[in-house]
Protein backbone atom coordinates (compact mmCIF):
# COMPACT_ATOMS: atom_id res chain seq x y z
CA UNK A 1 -100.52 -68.92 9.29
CA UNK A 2 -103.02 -68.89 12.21
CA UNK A 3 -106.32 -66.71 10.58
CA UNK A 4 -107.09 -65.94 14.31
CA UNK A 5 -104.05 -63.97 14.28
CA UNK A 6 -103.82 -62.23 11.12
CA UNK A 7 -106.54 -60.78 9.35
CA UNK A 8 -107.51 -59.52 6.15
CA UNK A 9 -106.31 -55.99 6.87
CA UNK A 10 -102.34 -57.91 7.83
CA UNK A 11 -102.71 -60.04 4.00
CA UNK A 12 -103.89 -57.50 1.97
CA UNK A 13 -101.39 -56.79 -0.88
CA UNK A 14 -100.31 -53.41 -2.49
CA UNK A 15 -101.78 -54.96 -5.73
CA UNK A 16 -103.74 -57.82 -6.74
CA UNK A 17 -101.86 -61.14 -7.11
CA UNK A 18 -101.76 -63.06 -10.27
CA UNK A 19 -102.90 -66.00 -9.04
CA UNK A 20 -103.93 -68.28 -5.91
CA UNK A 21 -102.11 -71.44 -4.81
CA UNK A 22 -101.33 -73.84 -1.64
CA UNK A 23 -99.28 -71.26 0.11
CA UNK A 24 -99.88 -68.80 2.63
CA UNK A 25 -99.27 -65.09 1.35
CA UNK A 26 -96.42 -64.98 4.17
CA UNK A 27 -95.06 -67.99 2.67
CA UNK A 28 -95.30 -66.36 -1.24
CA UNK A 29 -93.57 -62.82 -0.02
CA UNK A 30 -91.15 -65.33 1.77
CA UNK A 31 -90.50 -67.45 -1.29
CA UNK A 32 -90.09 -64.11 -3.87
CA UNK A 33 -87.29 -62.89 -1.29
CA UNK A 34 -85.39 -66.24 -1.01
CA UNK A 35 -85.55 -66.53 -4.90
CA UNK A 36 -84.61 -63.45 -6.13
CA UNK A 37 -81.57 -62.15 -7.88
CA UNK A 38 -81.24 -59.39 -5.13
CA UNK A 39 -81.02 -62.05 -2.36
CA UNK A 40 -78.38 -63.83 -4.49
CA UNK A 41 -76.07 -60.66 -4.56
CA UNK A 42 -75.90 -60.54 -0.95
CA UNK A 43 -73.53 -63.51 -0.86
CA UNK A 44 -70.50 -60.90 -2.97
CA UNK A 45 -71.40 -58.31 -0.40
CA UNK A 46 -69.53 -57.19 2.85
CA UNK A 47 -71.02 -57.80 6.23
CA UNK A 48 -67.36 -56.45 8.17
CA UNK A 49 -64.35 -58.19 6.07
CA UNK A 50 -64.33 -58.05 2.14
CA UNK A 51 -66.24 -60.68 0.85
CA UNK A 52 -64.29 -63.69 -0.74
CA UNK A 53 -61.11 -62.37 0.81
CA UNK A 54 -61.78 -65.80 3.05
CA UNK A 55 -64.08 -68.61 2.91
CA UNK A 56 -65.06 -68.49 6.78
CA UNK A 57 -66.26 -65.08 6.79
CA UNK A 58 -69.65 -63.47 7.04
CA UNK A 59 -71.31 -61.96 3.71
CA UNK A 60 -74.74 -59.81 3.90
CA UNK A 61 -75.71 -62.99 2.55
CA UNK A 62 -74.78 -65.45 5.50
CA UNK A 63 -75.73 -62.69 8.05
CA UNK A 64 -79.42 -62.49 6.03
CA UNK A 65 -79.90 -66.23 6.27
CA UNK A 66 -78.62 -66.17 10.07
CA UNK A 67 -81.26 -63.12 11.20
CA UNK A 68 -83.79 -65.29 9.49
CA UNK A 69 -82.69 -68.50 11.62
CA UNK A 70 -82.57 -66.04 14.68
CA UNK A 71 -85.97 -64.32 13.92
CA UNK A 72 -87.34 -67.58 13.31
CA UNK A 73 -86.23 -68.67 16.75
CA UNK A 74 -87.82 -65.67 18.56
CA UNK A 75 -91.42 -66.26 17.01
CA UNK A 76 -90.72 -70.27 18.27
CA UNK A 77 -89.99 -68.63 21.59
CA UNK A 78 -92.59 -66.58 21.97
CA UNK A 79 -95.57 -68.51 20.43
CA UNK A 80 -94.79 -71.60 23.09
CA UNK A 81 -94.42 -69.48 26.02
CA UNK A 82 -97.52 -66.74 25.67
CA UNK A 83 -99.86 -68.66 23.13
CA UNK A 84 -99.25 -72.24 23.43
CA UNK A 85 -99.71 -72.36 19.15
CA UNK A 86 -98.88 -70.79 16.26
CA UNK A 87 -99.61 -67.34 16.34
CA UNK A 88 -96.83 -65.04 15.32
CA UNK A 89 -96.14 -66.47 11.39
CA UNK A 90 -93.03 -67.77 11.14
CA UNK A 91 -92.98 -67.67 7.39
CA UNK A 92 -93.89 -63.73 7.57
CA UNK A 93 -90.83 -63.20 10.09
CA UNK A 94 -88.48 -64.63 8.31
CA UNK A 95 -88.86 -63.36 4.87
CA UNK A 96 -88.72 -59.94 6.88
CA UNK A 97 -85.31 -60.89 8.11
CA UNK A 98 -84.39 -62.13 4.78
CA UNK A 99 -85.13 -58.97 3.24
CA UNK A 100 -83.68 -56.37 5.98
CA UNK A 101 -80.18 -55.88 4.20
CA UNK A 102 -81.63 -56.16 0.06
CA UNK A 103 -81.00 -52.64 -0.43
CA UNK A 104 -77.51 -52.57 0.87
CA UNK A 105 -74.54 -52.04 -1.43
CA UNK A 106 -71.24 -53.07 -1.57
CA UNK A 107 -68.38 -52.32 0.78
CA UNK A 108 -70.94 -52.26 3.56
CA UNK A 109 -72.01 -49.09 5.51
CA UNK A 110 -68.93 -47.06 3.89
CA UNK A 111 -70.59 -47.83 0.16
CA UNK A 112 -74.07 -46.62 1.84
CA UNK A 113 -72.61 -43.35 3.30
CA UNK A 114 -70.84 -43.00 -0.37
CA UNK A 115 -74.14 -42.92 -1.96
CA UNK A 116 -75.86 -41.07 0.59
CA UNK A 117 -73.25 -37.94 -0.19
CA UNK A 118 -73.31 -38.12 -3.80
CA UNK A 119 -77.38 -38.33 -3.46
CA UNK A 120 -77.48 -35.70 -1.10
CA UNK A 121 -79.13 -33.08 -2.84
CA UNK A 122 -81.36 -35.94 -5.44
CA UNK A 123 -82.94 -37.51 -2.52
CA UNK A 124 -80.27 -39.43 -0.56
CA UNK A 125 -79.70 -42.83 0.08
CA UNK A 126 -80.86 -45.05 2.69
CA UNK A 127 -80.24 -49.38 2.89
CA UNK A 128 -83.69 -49.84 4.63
CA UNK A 129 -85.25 -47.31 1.70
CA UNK A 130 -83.28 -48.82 -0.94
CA UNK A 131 -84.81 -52.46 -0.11
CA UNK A 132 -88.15 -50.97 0.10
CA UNK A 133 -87.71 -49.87 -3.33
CA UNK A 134 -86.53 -53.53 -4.61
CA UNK A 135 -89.48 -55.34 -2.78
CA UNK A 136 -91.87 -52.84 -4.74
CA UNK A 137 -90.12 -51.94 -7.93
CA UNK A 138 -87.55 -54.44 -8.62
CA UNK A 139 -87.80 -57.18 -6.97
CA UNK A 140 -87.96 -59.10 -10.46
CA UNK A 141 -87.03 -58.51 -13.85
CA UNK A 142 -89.06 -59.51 -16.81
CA UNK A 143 -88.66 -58.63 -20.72
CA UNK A 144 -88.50 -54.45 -20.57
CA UNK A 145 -90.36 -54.84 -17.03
CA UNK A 146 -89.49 -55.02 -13.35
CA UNK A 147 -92.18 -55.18 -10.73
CA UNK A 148 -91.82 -55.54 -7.41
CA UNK A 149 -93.32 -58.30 -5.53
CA UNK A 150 -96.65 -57.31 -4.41
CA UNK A 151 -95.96 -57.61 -0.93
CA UNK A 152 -98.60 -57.98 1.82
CA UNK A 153 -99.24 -55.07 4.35
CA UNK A 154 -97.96 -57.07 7.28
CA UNK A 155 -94.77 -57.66 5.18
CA UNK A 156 -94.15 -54.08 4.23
CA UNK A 157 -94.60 -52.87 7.39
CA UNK A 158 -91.91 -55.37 8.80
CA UNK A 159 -89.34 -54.20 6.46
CA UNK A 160 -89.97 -50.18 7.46
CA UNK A 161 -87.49 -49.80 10.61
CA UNK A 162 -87.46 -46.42 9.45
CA UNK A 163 -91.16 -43.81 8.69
CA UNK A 164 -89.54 -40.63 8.22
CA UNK A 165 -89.31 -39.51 4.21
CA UNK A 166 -85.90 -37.75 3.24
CA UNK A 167 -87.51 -34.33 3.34
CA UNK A 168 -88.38 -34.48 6.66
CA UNK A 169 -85.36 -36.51 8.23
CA UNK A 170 -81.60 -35.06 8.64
CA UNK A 171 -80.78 -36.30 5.70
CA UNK A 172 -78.03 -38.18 7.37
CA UNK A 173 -80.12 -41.76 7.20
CA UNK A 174 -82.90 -43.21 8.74
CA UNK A 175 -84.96 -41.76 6.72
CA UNK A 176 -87.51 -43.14 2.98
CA UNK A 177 -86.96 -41.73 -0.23
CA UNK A 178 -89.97 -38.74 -0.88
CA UNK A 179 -91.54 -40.76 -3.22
CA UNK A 180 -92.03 -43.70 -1.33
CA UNK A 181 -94.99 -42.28 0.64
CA UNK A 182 -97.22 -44.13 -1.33
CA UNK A 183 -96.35 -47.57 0.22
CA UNK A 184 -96.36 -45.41 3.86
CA UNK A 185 -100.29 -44.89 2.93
CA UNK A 186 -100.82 -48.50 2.36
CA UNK A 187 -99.61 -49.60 5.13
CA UNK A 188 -101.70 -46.94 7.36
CA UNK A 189 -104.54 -46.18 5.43
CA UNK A 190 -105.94 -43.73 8.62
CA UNK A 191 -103.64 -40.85 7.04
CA UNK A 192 -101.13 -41.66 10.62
CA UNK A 193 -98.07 -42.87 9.99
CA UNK A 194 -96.88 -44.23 13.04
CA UNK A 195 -93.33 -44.40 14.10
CA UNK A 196 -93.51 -47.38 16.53
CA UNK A 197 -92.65 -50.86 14.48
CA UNK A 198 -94.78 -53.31 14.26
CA UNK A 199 -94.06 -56.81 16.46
CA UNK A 200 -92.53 -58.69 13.40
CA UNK A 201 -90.20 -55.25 12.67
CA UNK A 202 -88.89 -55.63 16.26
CA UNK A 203 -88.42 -59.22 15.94
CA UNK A 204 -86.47 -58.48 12.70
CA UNK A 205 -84.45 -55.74 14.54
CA UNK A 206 -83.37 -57.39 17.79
CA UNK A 207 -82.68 -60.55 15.62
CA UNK A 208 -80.47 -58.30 13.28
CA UNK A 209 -78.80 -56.50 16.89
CA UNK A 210 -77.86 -60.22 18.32
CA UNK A 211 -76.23 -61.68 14.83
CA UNK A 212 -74.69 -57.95 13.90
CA UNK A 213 -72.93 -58.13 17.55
CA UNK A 214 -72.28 -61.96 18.36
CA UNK A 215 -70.76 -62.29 15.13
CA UNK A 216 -69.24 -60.18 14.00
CA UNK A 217 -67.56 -60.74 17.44
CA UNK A 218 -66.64 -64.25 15.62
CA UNK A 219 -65.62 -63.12 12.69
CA UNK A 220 -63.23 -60.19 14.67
CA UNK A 221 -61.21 -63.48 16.28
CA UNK A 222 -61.09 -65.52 13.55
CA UNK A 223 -59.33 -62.70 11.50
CA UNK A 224 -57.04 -61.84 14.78
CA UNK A 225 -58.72 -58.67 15.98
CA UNK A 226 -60.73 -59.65 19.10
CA UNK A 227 -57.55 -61.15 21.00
CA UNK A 228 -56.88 -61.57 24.84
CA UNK A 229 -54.40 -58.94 25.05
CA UNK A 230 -56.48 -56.35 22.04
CA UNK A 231 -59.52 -56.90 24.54
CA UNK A 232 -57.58 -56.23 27.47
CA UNK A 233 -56.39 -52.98 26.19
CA UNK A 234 -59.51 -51.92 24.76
CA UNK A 235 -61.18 -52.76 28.29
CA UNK A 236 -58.13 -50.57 30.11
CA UNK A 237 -58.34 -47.80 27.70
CA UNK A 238 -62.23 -47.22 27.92
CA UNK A 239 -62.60 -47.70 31.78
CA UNK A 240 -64.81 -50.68 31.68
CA UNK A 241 -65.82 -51.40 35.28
CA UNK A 242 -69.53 -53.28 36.75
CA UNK A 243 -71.42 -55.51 34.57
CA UNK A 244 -69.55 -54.42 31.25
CA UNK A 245 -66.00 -55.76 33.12
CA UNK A 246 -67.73 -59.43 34.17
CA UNK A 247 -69.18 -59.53 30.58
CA UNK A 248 -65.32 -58.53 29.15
CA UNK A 249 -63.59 -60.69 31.93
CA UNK A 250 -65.38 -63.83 31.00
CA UNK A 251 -64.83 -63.49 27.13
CA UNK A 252 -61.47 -62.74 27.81
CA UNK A 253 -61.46 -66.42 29.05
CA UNK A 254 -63.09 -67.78 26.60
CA UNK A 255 -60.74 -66.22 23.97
CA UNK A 256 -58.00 -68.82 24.83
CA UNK A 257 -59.71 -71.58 22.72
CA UNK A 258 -61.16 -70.97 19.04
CA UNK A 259 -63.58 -74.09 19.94
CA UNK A 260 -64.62 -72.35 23.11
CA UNK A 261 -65.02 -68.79 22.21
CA UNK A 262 -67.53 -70.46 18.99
CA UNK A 263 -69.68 -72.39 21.98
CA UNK A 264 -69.83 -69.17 24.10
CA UNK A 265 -70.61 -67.38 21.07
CA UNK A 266 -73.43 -69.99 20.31
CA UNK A 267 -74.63 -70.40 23.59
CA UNK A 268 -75.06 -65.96 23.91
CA UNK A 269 -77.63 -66.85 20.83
CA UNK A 270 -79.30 -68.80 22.63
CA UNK A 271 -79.48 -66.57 25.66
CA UNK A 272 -80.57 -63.44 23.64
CA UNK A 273 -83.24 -65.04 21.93
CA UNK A 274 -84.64 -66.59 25.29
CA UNK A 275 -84.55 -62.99 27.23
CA UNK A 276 -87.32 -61.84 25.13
CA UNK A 277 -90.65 -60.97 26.66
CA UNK A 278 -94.37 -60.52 24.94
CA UNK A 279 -96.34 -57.60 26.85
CA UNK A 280 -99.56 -55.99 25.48
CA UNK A 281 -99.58 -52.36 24.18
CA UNK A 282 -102.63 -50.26 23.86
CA UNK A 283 -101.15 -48.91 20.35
CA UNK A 284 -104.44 -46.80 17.98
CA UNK A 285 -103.64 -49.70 15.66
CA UNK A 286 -104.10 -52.51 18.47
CA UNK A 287 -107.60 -52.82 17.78
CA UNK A 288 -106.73 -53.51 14.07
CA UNK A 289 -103.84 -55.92 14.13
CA UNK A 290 -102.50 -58.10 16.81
CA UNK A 291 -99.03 -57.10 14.93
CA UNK A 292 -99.47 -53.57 17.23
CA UNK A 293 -101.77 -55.34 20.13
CA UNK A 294 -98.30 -56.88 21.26
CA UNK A 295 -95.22 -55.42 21.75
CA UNK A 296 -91.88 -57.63 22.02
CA UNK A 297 -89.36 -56.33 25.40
CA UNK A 298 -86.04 -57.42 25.75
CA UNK A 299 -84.65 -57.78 29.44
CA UNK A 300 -82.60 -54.85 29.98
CA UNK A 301 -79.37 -56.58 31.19
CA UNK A 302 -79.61 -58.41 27.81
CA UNK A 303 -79.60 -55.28 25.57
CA UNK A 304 -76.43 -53.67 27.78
CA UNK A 305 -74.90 -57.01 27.08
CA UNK A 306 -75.43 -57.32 23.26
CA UNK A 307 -74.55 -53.22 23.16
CA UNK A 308 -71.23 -53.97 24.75
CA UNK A 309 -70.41 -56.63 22.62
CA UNK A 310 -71.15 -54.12 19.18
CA UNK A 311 -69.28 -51.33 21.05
CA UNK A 312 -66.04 -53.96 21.07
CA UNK A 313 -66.45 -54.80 17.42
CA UNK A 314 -67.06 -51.17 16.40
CA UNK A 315 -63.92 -50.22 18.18
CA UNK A 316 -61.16 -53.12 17.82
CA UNK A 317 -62.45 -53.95 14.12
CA UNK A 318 -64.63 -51.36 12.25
CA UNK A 319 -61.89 -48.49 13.42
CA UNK A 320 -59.17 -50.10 12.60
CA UNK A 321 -56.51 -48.58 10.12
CA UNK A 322 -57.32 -52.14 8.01
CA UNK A 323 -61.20 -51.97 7.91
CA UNK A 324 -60.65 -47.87 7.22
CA UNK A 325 -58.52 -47.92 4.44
CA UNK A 326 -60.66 -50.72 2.88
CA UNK A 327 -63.89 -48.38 3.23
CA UNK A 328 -61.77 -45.65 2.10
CA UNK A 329 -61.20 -47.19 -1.01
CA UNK A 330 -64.97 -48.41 -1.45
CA UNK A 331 -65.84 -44.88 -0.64
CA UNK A 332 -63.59 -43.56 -3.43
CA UNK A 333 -64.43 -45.96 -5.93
CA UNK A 334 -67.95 -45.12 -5.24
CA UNK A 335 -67.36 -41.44 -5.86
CA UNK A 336 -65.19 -42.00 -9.33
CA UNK A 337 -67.69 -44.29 -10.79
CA UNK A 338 -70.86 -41.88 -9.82
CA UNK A 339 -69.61 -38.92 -11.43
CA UNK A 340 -68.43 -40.33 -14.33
CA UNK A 341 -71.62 -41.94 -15.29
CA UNK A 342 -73.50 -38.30 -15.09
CA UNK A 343 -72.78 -35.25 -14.56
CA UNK A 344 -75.53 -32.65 -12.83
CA UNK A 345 -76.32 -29.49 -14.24
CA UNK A 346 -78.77 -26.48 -13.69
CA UNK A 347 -80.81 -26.96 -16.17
CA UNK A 348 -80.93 -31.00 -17.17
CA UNK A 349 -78.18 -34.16 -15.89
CA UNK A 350 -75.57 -35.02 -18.75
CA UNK A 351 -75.43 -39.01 -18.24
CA UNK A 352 -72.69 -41.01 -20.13
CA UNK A 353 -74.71 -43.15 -21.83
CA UNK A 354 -71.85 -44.54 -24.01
CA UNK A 355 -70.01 -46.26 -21.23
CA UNK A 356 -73.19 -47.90 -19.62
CA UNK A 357 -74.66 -51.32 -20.29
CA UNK A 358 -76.73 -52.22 -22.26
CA UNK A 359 -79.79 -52.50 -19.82
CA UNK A 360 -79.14 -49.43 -18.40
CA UNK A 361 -79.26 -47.69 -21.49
CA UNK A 362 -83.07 -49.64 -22.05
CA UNK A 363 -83.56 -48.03 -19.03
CA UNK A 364 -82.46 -44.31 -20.03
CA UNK A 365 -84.51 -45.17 -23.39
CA UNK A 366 -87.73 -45.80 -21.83
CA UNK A 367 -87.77 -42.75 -19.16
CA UNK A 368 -90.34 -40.14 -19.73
CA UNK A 369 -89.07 -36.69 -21.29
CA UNK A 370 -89.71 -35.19 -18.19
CA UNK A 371 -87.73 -37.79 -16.06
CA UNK A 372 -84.78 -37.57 -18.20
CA UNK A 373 -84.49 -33.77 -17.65
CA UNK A 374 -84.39 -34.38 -13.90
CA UNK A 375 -81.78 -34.70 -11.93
CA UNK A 376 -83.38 -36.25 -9.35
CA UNK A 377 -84.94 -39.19 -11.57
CA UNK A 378 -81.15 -39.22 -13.63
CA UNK A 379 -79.21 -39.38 -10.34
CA UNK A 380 -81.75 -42.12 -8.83
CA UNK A 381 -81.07 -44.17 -11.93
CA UNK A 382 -77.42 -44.25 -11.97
CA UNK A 383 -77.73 -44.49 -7.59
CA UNK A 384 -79.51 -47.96 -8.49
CA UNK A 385 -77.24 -49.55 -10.42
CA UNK A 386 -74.44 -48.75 -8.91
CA UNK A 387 -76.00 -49.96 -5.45
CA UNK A 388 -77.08 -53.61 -6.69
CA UNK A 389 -73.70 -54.29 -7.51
CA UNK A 390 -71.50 -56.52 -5.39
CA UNK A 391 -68.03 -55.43 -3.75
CA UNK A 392 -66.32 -57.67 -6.92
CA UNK A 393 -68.38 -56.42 -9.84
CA UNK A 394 -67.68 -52.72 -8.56
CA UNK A 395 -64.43 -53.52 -8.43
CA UNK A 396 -63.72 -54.91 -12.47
CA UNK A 397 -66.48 -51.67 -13.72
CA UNK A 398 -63.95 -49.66 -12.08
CA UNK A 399 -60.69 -51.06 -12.96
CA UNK A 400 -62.74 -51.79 -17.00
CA UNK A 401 -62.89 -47.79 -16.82
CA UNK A 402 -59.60 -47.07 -15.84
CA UNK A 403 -56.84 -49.48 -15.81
CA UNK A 404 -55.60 -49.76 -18.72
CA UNK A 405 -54.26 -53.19 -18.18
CA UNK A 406 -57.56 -54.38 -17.85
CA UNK A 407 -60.62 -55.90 -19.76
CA UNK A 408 -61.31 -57.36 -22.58
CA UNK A 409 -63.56 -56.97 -26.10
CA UNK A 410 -65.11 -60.02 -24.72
CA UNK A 411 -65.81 -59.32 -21.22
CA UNK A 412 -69.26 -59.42 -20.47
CA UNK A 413 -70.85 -56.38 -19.07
């Protein structure tokens, strides 16, 4: 970490650390990601296909470790080109990448859209909220406890891509849970909470745009979607002409090899993480923090490239009648499981205590009176667990509830 770079305002933790060693703080809120249970679960959750349906796809897991390679590679990028040294943290970036997708559940953005219905009126659901909440709450489980991490300002800020609290947003996403404002005042103790990311967020979030697009691209051909003649069509049927018809023409080309398409694939990396500029901003927080005195641009022929590339996998392989009826499903088990765990009422939430496990039912134990007449704090409880679990786990809870075929004295649960 270069200390001309980062001061004591970036370091400063939401509360004291335990103890001092050799390592950097980036490197410590790097090390509690890579370590942690959470992390672990990402490798049973989907990034496009069901994970574990086949060994050569991406999982949230894969994807995580591949934003971190990615943001990594930006900072490498930018620190020989503007400042000749290390400036940018590496360490800082890339436990930000590792951590953008912690709070995402299973069956990918159909499970979060799930949980964002049945939480509509408790306080929604949001991925980028949800992993806020691990890195500060539950990050770590220990005896009847589970703290969070103690993450440093600079850290927490480059996890918020969103600022807006659920009461003030749509509700649709995008949005913080209400009681998450807290962490908002830490990390802009002025009272302004400012909506433009900091440099290491918009590292995170172009790094997250290039692997989200480039492969899921990969994973669309390996599985038989993103084909010569399914391109071809798409590319007829939408009207793609200019720029957009060289970028389709030429992957069209390169479709005709596996080993070819995975070099062009590679080589696009490469190009999207060298098209990245450094420009100063005259941000109210750029006299604070160099993390708001710079401001990463990405050429704009790049970003129309990358968004044409997501645009083809949204089409040929998120709406197809295979990816749908999976996220149906997801969706539905979602649902079943929710409402048969707890039931709201007018007055107080009826949860189902009898069917949960046994931590969960610590959990119910050691809420305060008033939280266990709420149907917010109920409904938040239940929300939790069912979002840490992976797309296989959800799976045997729900067929354990209701297939009678199924489960066992001995099953562990």
């Amino acid at each position: 970490m270069n200390p001309d770079f980062y001061n004591e305002f970036d370091t400063e933790t939401v509360s004291p650390r335990s103890r001092k060693d050799f390592r950097t703080v980036f490197q410590v809120d790097r090390d509690r990601i890579l370590y942690s249970e959470g992390f672990r679960r990402l490798q049973n959750k989907t990034q496009v296909f069901i994970s574990g349906e086949y060994d050569f796809y991406h999982t949230r897991l894969t994807h995580s470790l591949e934003v971190a390679q990615i943001g990594r590679s930006i900072v490498n990028f930018l620190n020989h080109h503007y400042f000749r040294e290390e400036a940018i943290d590496g360490d800082l970036v890339e436990g930000i990448c590792l951590a953008h997708d912690l709070g995402n559940p299973a069956f990918g953005h159909a499970g979060e859209s799930a949980l964002n219905r049945l939480m509509k009126s408790y306080g929604g659901f949001e991925g980028n909220a949800q992993s806020l909440k691990i890195v500060t709450e539950g990050l770590h489980q220990t005896g009847n406890i589970e703290p969070g991490m103690k993450p440093s300002r600079a850290f927490l800020d480059g996890i918020l891509k969103y600022k807006i609290l659920w009461n003030e947003s749509n509700k649709s996403g995008k949005f913080l849970y209400d009681e998450q404002s807290r962490y908002l005042e830490f990390v802009y103790p002025d009272g302004i909470v400012y909506q433009t990311p900091s440099l290491e967020c918009q590292i995170m979030d172009w790094a997250d745009d290039v692997a989200y697009a480039l492969h899921d691209l990969a994973d669309g051909h390996t599985a038989g979607y993103i084909s010569q003649k399914n391109l071809y069509d798409w590319a007829v049927e939408n009207n793609i002409d200019g720029m957009d018809e060289e970028h389709v023409n030429n992957l069209i080309v390169k479709l005709d090899h596996r080993e070819k398409f995975q070099r062009f694939i590679a080589t696009r990396v490469g190009q999207f993480i060298e098209n990245v500029e450094l420009a100063e901003s005259e941000h109210p927080l750029a006299a604070e923090t160099n993390r708001y005195r710079y401001r990463m641009e990405v050429h704009p022929e790049i970003i129309a490239e990358n968004k044409l590339y997501k645009q083809i996998a949204f089409q040929i392989i998120f709406q197809s009648p295979q990816i749908q009826q999976l996220e149906f499903k997801g969706q539905y088990l979602y649902r079943r499981l929710f409402e048969s765990f707890i039931q709201f009422g007018e007055n107080l939430p009826i949860i189902n205590t009898a069917i949960l496990p046994k931590i969960m039912r610590r959990k119910i134990s050691q809420m305060t009176q008033e939280n266990r007449l709420s149907n917010e704090s109920s409904g938040r409880l239940i929300c939790d667990f069912l979002a840490e679990q992976t797309d296989n786990s959800l799976v045997r809870l729900y067929k354990r509830l209701f297939d009678p075929d199924f489960g066992s004295l001995v099953d562990i649960v």
